[in-house]
C-alpha atoms as a PDB file:
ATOM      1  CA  UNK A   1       0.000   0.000   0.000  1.00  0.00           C
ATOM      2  CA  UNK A   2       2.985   2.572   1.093  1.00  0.00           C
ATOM      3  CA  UNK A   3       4.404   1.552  -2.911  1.00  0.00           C
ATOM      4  CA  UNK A   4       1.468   2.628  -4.003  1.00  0.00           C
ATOM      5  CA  UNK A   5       0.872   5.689  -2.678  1.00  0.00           C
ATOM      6  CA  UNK A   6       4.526   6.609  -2.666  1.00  0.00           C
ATOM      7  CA  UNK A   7       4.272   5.657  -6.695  1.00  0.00           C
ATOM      8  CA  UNK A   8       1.359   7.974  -6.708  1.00  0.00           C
ATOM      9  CA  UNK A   9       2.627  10.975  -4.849  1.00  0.00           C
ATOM     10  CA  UNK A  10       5.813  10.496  -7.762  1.00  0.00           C
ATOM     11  CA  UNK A  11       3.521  10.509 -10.496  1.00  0.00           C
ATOM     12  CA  UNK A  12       1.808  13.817  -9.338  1.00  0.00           C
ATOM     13  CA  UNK A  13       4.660  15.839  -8.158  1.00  0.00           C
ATOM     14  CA  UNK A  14       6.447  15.172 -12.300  1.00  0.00           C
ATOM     15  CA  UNK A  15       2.926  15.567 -14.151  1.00  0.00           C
ATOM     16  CA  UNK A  16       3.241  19.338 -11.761  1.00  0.00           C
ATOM     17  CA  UNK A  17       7.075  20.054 -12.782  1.00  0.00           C
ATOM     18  CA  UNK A  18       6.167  19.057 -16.839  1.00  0.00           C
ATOM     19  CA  UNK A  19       3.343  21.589 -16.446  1.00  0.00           C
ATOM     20  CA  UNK A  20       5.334  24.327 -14.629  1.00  0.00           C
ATOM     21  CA  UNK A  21       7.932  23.594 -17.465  1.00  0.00           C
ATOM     22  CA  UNK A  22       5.534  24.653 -20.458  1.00  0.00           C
ATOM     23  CA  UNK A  23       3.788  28.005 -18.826  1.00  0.00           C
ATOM     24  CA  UNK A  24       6.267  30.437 -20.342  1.00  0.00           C
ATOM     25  CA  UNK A  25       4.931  31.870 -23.515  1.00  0.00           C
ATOM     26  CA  UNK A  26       6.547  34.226 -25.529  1.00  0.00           C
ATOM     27  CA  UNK A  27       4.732  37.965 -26.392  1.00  0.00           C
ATOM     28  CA  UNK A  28       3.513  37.749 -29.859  1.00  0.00           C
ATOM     29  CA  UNK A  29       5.072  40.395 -32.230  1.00  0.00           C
ATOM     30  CA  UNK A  30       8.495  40.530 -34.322  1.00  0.00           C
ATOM     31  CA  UNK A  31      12.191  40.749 -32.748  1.00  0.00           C
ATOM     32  CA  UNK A  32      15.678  41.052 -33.722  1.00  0.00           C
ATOM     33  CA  UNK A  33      18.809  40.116 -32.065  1.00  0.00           C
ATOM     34  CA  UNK A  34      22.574  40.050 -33.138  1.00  0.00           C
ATOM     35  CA  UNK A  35      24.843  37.186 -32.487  1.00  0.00           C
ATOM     36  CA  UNK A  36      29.050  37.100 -33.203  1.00  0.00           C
ATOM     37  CA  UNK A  37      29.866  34.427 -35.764  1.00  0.00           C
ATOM     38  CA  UNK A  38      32.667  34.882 -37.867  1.00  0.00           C
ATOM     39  CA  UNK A  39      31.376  38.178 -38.088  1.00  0.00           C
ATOM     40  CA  UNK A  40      28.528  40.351 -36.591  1.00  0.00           C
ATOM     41  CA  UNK A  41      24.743  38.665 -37.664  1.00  0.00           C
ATOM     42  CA  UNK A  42      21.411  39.590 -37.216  1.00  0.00           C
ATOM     43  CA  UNK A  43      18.278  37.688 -37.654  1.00  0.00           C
ATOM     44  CA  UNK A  44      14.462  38.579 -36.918  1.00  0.00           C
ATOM     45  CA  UNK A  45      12.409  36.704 -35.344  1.00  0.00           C
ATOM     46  CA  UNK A  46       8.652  35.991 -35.760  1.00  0.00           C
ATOM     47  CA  UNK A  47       6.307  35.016 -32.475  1.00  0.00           C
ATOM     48  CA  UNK A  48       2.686  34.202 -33.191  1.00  0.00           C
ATOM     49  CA  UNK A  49       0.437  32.583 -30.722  1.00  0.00           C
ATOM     50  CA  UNK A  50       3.191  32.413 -28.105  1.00  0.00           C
ATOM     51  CA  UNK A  51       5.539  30.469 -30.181  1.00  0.00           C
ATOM     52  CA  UNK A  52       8.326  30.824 -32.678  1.00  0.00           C
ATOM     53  CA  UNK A  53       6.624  30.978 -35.769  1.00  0.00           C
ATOM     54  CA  UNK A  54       9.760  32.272 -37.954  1.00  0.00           C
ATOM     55  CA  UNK A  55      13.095  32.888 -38.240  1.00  0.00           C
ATOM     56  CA  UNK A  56      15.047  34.778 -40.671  1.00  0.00           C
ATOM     57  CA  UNK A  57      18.721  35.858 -40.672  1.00  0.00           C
ATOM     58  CA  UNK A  58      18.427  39.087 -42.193  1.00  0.00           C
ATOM     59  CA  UNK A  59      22.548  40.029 -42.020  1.00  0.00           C
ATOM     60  CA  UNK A  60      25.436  38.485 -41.955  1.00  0.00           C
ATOM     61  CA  UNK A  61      29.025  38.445 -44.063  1.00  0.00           C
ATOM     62  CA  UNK A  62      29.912  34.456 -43.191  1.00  0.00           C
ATOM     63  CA  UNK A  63      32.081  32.457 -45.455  1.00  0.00           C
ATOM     64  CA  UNK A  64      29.476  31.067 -48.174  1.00  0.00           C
ATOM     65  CA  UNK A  65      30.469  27.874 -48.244  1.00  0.00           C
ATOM     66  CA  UNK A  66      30.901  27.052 -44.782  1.00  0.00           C
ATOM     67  CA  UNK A  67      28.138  28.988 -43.434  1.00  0.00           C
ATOM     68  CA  UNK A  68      25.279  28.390 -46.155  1.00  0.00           C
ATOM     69  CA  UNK A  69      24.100  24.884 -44.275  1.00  0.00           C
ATOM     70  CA  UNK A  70      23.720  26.465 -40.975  1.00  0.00           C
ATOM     71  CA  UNK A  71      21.825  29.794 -42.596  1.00  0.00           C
ATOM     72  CA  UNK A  72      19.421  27.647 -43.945  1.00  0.00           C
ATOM     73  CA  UNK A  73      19.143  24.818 -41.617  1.00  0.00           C
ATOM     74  CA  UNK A  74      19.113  26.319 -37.604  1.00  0.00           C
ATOM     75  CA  UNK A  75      16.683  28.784 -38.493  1.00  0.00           C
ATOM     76  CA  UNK A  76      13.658  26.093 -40.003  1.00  0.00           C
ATOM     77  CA  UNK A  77      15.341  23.868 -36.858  1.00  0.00           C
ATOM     78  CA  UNK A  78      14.413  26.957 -34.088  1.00  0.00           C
ATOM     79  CA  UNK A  79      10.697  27.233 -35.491  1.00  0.00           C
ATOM     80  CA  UNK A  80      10.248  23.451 -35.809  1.00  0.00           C
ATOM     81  CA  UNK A  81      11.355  22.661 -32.105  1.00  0.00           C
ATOM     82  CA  UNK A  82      10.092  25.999 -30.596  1.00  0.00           C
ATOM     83  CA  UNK A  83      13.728  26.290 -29.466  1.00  0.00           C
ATOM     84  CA  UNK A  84      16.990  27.288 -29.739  1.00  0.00           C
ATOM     85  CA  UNK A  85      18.168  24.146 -28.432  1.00  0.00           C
ATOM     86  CA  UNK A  86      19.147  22.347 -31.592  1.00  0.00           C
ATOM     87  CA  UNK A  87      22.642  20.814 -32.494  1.00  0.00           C
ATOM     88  CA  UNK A  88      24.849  22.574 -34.513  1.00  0.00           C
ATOM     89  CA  UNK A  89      25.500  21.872 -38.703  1.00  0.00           C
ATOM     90  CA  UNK A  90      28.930  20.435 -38.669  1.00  0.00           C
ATOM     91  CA  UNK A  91      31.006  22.465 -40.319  1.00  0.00           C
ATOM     92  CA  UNK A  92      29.107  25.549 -39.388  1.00  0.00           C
ATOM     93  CA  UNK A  93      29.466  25.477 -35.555  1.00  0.00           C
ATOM     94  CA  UNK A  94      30.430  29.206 -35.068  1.00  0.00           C
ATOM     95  CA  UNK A  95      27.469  29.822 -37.286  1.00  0.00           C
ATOM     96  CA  UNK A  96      25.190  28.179 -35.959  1.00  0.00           C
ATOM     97  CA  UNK A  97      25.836  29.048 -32.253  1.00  0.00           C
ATOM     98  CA  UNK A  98      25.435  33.048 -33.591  1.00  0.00           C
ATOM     99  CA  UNK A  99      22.081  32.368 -34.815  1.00  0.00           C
ATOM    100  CA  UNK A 100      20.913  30.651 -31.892  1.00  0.00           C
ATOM    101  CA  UNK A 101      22.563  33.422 -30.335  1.00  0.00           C
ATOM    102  CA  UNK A 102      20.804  35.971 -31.701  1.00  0.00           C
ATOM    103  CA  UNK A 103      17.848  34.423 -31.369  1.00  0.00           C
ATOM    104  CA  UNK A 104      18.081  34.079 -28.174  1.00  0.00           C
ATOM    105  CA  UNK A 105      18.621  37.909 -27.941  1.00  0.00           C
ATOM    106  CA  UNK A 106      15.609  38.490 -29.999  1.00  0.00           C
ATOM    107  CA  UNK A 107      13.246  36.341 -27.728  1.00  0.00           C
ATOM    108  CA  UNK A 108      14.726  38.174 -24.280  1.00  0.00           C
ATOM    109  CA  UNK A 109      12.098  40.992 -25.542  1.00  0.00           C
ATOM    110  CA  UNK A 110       9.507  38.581 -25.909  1.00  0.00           C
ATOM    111  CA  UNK A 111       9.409  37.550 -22.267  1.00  0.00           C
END
């Protein structure tokens, strides 16, 4: 019976922390942010309905063919996990890191 319970008492206290987990929602509206790559980067970001709904890089001088993976990849990565915790392109590391960077700047005026 003490199992039981104690299994119980478990299962309610992580259902709580998942739910406490999910209650930050982002102000809807557009953002920018700058990250440091190789060089300086901006992107603009897109919240709709308290989510990430778009990202675009809007400046950057990277080396093309280096670079070009993670400019098209982490941004579609960022709306499609509603995060900026995606893995970097290999390759592209520095890259990728600025726009999750500036992303992450961006969405600081969202809170």
């Amino acid at each position: 019976m003490k199992k039981t319970i104690s299994l119980a008492l478990v299962l309610v206290l992580i259902a709580i922390s998942l739910v406490g987990c999910g209650g930050s929602s982002l102000k809807d509206g557009t953002y920018t942010g700058e990250g440091e790559g190789m060089a300086p980067l901006k992107v603009e970001v897109t919240v709709t309905d308290g989510k990430i709904a778009d990202v675009k890089v809007t400046e950057e001088d990277e080396t093309p063919d280096f670079s070009g993976p993670a400019l098209e990849q982490i941004p579609a990565l960022i709306v499609e996990k509603n995060s900026t915790d995606v893995d970097a392109v290999s390759g592209a590391t520095i890259t990728s890191n600025a726009i999750k960077d500036a992303v992450n700047n961006a969405l600081e005026s969202a809170k």
